[in-house]
N, C-alpha and C. Protein backbone atom coordinates (compact mmCIF):
# COMPACT_ATOMS: atom_id res chain seq x y z
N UNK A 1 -7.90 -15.75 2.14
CA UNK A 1 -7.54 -14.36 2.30
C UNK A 1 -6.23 -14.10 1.53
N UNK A 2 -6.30 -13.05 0.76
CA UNK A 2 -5.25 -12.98 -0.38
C UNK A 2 -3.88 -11.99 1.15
N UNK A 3 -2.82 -12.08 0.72
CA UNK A 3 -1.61 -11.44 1.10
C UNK A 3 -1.26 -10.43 0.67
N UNK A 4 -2.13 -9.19 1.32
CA UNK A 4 -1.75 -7.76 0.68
C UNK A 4 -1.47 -7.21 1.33
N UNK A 5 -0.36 -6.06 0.59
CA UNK A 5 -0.42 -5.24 0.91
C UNK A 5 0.10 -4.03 0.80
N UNK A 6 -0.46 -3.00 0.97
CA UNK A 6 -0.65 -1.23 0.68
C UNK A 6 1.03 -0.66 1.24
N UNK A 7 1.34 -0.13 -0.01
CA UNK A 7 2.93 0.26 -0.09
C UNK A 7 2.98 2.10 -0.09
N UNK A 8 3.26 2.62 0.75
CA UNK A 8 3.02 4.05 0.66
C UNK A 8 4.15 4.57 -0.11
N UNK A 9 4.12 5.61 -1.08
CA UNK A 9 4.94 5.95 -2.46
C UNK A 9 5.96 6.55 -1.35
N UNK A 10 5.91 6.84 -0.08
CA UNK A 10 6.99 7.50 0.41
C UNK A 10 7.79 6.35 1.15
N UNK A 11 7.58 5.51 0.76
CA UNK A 11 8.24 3.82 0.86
C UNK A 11 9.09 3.12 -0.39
N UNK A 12 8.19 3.51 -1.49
CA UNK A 12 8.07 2.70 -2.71
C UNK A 12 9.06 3.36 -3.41
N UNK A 13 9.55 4.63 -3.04
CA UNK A 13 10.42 5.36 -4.23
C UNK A 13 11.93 5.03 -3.72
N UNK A 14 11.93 4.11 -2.71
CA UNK A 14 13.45 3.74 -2.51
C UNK A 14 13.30 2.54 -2.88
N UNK A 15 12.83 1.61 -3.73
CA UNK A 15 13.46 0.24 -3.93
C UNK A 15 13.96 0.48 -5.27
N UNK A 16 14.04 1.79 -5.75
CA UNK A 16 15.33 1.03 -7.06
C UNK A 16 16.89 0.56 -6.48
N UNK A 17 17.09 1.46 -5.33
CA UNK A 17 18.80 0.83 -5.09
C UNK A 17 18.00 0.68 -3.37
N UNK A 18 17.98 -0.41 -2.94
CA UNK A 18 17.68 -0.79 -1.53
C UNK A 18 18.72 -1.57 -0.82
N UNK A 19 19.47 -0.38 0.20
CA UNK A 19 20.52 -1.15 0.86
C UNK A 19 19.73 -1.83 2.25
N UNK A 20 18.86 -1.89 2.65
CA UNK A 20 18.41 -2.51 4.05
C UNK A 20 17.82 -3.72 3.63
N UNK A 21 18.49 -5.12 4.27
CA UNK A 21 18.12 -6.29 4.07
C UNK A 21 16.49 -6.06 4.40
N UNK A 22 15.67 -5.61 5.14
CA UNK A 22 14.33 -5.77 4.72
C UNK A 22 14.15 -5.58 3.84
N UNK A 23 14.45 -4.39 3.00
CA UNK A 23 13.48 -4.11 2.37
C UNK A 23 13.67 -5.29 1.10
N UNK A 24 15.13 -5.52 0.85
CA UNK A 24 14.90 -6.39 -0.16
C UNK A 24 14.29 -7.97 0.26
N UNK A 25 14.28 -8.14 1.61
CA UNK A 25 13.64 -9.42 1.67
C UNK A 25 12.01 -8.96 1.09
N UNK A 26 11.39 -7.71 1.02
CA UNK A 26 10.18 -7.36 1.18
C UNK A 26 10.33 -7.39 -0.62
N UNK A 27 11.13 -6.76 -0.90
CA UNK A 27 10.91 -6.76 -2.66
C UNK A 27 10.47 -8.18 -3.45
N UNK A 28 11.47 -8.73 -2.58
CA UNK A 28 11.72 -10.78 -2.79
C UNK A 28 10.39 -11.18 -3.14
N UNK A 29 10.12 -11.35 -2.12
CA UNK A 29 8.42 -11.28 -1.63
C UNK A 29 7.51 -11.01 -2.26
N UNK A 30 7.73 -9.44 -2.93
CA UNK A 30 6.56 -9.07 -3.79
C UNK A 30 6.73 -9.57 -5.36
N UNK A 31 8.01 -10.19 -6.04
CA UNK A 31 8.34 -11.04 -6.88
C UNK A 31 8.20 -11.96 -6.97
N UNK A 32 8.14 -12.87 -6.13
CA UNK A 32 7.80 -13.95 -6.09
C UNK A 32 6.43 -14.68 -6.16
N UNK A 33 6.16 -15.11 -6.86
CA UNK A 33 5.25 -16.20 -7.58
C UNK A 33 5.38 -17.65 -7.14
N UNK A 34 4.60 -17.86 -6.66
CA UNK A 34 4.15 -19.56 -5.80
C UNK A 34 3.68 -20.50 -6.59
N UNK A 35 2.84 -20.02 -7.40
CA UNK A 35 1.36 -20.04 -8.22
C UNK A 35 0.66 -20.61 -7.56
N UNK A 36 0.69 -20.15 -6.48
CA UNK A 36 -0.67 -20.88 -5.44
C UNK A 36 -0.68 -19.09 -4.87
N UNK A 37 -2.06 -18.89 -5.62
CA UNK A 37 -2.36 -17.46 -4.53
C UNK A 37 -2.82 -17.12 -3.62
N UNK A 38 -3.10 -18.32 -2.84
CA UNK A 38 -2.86 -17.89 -1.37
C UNK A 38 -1.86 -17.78 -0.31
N UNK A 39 -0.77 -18.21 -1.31
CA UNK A 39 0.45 -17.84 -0.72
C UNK A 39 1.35 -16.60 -1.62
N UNK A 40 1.23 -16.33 -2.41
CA UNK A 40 2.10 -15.24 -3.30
C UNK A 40 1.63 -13.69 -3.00
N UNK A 41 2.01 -13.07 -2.82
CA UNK A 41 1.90 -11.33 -2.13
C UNK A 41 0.84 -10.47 -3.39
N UNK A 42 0.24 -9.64 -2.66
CA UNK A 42 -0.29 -9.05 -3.70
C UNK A 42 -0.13 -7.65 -3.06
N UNK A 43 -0.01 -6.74 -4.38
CA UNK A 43 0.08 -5.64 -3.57
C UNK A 43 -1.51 -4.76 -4.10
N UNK A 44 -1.59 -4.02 -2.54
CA UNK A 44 -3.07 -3.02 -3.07
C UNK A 44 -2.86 -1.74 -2.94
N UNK A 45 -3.50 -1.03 -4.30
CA UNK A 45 -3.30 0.44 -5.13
C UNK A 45 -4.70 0.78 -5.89
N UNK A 46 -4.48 1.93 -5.99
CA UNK A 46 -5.55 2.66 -6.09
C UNK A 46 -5.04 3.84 -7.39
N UNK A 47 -5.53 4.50 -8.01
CA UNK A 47 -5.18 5.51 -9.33
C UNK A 47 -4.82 5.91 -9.32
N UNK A 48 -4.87 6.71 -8.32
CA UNK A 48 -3.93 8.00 -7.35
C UNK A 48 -2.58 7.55 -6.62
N UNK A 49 -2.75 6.51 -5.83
CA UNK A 49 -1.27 6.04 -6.17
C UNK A 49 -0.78 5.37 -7.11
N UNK A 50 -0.60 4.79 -7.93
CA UNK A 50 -0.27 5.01 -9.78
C UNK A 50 0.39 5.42 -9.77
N UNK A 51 -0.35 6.33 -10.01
CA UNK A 51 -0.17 7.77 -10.31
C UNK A 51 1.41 8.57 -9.72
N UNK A 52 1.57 7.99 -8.11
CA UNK A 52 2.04 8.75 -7.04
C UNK A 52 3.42 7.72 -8.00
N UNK A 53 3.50 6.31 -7.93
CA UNK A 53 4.32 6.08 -7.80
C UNK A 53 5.15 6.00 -9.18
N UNK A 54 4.48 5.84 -10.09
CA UNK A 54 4.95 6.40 -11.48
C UNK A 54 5.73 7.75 -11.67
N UNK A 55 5.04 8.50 -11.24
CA UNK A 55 5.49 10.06 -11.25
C UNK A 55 6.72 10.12 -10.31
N UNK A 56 7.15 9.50 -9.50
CA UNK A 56 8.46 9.80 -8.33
C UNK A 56 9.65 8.73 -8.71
N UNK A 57 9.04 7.57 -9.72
CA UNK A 57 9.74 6.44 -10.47
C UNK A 57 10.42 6.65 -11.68
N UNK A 58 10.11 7.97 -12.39
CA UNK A 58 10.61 8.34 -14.03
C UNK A 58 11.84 7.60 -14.02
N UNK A 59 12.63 7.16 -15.06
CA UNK A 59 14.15 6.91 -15.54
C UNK A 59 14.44 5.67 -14.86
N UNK A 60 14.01 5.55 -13.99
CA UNK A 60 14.45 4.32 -13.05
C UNK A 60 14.19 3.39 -13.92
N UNK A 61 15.02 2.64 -13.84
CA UNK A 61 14.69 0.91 -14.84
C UNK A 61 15.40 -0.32 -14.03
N UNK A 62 15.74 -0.25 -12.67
CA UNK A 62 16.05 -1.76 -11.64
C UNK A 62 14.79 -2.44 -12.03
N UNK A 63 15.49 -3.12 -12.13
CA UNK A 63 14.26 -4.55 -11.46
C UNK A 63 13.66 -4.77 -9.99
N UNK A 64 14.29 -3.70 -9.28
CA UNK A 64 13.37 -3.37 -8.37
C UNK A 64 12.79 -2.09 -8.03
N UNK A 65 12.63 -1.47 -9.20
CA UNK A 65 12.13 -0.11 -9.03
C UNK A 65 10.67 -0.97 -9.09
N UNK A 66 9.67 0.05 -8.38
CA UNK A 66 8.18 -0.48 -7.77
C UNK A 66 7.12 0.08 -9.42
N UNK A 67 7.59 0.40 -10.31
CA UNK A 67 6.70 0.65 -12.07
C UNK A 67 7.38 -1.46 -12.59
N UNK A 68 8.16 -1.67 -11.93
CA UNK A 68 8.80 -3.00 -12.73
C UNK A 68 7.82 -4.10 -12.04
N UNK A 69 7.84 -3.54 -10.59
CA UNK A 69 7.13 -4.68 -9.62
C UNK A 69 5.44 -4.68 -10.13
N UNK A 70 5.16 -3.47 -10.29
CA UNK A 70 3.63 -3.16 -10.47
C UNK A 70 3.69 -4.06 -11.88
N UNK A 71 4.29 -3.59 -13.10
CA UNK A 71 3.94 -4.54 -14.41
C UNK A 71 3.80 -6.29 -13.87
N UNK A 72 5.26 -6.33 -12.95
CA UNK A 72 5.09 -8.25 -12.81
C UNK A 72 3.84 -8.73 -12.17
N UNK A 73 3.76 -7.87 -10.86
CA UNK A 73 2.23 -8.65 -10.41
C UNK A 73 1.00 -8.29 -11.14
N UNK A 74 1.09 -6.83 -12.06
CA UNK A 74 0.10 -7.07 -12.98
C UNK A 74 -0.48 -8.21 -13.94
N UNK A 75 0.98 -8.68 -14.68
CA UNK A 75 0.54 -9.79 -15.57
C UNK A 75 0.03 -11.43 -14.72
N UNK A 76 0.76 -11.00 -13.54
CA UNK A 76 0.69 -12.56 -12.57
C UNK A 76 -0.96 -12.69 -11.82
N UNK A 77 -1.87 -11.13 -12.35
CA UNK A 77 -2.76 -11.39 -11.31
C UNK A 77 -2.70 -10.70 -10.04
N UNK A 78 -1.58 -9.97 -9.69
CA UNK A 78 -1.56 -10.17 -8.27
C UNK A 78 -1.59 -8.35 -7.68
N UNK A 79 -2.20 -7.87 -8.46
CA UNK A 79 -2.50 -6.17 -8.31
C UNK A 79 -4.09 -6.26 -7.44
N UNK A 80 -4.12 -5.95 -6.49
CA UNK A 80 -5.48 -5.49 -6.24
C UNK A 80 -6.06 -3.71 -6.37
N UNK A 81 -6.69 -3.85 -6.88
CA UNK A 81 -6.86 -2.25 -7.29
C UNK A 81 -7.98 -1.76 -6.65
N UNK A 82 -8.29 -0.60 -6.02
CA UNK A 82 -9.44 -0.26 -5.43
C UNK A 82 -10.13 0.84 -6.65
N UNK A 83 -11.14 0.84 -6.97
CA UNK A 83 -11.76 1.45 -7.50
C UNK A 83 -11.84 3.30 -7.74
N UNK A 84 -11.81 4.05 -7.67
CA UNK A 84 -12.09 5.26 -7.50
C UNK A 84 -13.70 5.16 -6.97
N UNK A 85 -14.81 4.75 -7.48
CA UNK A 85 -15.83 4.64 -6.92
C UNK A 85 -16.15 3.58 -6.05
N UNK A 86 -15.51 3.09 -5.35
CA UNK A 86 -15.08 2.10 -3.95
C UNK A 86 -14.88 3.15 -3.41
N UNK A 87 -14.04 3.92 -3.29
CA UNK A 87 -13.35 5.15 -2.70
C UNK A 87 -13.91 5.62 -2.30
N UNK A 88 -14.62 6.54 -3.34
CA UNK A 88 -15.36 7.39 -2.52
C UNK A 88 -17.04 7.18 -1.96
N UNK A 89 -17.42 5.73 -2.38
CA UNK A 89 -18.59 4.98 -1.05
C UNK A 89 -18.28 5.05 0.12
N UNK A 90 -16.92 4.29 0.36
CA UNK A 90 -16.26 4.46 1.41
C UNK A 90 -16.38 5.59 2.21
N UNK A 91 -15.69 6.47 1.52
CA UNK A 91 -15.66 8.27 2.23
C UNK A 91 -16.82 8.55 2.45
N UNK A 92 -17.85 8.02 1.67
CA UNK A 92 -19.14 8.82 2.14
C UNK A 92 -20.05 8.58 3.06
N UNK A 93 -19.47 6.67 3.38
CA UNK A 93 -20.45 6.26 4.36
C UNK A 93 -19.43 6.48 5.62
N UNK A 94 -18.10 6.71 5.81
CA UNK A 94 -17.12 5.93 6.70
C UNK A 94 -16.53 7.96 7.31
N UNK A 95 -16.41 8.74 6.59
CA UNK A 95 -15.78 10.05 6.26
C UNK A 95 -16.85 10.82 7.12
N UNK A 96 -17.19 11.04 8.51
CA UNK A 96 -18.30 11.82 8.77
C UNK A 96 -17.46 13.18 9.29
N UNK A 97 -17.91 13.74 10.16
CA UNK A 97 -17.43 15.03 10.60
C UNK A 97 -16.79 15.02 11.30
N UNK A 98 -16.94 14.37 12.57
CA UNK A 98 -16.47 13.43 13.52
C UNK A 98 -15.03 13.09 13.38
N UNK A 99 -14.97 12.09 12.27
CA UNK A 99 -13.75 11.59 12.32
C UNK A 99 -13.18 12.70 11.29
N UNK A 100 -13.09 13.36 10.73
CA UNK A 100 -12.15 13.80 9.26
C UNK A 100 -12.05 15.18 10.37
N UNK A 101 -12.68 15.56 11.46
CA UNK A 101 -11.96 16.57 12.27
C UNK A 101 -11.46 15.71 12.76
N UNK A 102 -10.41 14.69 13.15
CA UNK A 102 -9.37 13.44 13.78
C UNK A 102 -8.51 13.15 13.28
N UNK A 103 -8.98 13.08 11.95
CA UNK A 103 -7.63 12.64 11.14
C UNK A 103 -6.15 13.83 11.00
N UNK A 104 -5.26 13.16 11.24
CA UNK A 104 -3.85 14.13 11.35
C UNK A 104 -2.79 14.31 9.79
N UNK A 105 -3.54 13.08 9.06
CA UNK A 105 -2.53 13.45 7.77
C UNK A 105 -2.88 14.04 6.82
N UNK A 106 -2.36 14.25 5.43
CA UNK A 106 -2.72 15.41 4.49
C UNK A 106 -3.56 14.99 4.40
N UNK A 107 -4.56 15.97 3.68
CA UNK A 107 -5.92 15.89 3.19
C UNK A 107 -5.77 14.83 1.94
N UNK A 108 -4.24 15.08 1.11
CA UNK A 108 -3.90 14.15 -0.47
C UNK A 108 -4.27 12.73 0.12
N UNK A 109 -3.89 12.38 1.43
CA UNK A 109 -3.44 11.23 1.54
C UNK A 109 -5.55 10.43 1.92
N UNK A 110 -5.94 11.31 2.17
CA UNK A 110 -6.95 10.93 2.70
C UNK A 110 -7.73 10.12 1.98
N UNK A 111 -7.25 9.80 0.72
CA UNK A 111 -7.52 9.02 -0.61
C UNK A 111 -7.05 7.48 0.09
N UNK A 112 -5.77 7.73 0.25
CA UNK A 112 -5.17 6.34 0.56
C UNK A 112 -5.93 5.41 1.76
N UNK A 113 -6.73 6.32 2.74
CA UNK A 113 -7.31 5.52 3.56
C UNK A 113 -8.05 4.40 3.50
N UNK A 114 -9.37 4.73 2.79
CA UNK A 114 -10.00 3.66 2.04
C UNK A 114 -9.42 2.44 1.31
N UNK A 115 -8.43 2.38 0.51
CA UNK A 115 -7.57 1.56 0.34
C UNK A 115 -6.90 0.12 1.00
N UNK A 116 -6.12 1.32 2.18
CA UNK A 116 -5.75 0.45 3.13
C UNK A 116 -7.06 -0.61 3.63
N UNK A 117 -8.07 0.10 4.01
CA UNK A 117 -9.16 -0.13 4.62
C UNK A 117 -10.15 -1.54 4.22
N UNK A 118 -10.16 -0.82 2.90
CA UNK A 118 -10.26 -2.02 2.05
C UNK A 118 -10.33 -3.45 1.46
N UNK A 119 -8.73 -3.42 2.23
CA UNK A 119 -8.09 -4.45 1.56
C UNK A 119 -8.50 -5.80 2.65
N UNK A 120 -7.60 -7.00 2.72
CA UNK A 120 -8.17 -8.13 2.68
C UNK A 120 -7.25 -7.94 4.53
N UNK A 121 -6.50 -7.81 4.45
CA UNK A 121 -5.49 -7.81 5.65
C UNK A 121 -5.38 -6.09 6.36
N UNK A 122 -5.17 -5.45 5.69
CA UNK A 122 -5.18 -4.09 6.25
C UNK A 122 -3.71 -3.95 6.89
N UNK A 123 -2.81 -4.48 6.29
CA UNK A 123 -1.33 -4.10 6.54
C UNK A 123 -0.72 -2.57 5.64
N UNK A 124 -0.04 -2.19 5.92
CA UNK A 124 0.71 -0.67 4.96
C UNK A 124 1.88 -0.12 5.90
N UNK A 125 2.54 -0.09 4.75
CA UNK A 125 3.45 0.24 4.94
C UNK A 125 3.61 1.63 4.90
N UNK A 126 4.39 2.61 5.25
CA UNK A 126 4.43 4.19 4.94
C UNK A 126 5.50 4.97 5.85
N UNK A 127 6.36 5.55 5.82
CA UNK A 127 7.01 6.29 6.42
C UNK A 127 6.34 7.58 7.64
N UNK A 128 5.11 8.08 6.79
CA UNK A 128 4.60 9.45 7.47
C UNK A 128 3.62 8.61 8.53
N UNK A 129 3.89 9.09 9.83
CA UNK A 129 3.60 8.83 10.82
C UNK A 129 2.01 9.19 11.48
N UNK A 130 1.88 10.53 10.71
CA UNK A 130 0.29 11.04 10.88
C UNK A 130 -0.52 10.15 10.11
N UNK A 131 -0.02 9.60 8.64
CA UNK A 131 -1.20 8.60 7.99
C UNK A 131 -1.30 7.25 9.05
N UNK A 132 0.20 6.92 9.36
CA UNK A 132 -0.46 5.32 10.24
C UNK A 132 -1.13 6.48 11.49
N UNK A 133 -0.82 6.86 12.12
CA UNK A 133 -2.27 7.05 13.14
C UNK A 133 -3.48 7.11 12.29
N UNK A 134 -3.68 7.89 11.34
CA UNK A 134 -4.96 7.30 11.13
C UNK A 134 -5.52 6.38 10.77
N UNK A 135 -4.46 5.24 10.15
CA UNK A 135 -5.03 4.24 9.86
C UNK A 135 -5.22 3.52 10.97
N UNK A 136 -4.21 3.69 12.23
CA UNK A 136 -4.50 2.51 13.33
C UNK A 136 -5.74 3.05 13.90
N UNK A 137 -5.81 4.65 13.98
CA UNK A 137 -7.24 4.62 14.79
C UNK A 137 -8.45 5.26 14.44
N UNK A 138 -8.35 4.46 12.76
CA UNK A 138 -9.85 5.04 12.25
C UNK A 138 -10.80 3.46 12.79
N UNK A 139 -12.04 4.75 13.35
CA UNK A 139 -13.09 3.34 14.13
C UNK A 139 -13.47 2.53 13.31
N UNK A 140 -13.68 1.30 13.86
CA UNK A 140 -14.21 0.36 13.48
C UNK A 140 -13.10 -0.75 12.58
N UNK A 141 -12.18 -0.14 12.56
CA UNK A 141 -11.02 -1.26 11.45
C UNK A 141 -9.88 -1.44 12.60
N UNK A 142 -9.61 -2.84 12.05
CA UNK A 142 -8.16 -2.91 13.07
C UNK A 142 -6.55 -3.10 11.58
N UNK A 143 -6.20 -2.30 11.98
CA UNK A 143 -5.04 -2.10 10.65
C UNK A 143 -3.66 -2.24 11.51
N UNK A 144 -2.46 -2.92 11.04
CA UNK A 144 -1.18 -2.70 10.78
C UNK A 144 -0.51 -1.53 10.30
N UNK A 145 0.44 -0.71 10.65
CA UNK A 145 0.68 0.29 10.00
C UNK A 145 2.19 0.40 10.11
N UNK A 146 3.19 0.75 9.48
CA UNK A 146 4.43 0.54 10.56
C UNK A 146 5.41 1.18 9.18
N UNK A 147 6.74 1.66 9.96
CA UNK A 147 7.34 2.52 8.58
C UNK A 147 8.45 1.46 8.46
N UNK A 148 8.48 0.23 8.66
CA UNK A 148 9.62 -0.75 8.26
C UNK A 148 8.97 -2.01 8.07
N UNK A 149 9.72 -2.66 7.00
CA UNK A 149 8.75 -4.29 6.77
C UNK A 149 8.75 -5.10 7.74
N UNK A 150 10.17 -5.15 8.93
CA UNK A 150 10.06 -5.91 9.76
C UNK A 150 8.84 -5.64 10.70
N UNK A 151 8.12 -4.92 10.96
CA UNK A 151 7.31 -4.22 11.78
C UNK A 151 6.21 -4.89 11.67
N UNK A 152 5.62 -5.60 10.34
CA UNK A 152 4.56 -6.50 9.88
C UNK A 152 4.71 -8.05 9.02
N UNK A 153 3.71 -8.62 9.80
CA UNK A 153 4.34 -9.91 9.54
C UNK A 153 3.65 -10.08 8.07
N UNK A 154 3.89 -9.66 6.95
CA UNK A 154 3.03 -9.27 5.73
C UNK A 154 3.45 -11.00 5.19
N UNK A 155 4.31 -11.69 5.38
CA UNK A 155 4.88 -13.42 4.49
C UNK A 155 3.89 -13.81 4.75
């Protein structure tokens, strides 16, 4: 089982200057290379966040801005990417009436669900509080959700 995990852009746009020892233990983490990948972090993204986090990243050039982190685990392998047409299988078998009258966060974000969902671990990180409810209580998945790294045991 690979070590992922889903970074919400309203997370991701503070690691160019990160004063909270998590987060840089969490940056550490996502830099770091084992070369054994079942131990080295991978992070999982989708087009639309790309997209999200490129666009809120302009000018930034740290080495821990999250466009620097995305190139390193790109070349290392260690990007998991969800498809756009993963996506929306997902939505179509998982997205009924039922639940999408339940869900509490933006409709934008409703992209990101599948994602999380997705992935190998189902950890994410995110500040907005309406997306982790839906991720903790969309049926049938058991997900991590939490707006601080200490919150998930993602190492």
């Amino acid at each position: 089982m690979k070590k992922d995990l889903f970074i919400d852009n309203n997370v991701a746009k503070n690691f160019t200057n990160p004063m909270d020892p998590e987060y840089k233990e969490l940056i550490a983490w996502l830099l770091k290379n084992s070369g054994d990948k079942s131990k080295s972090a991978f992070l999982v993204v989708s087009n639309k966040l790309l997209q999200e986090y490129f666009s809120s990243n302009r000018g930034a050039n740290k080495g821990t801005n999250i466009a620097v982190i995305i190139n390193v685990l790109t070349k290392q392998g260690r990007l998991v990417k969800v498809t756009n047409q993963e996506i929306k299988s997902f939505q179509q078998r998982y997205f009924t009436n039922k639940i999408v009258r339940k869900l509490r966060s933006n409709r934008k974000d409703w992209e990101h669900i599948p994602v999380v969902l997705l992935s190998d671990r189902k950890y994410a990180l995110t500040l907005d509080k309406n997306f982790r409810y839906d991720l903790t209580e969309f049926p049938g998945f058991t997900v991590v959700a939490a707006s601080k790294p200490g919150e998930i045991p993602y190492m």
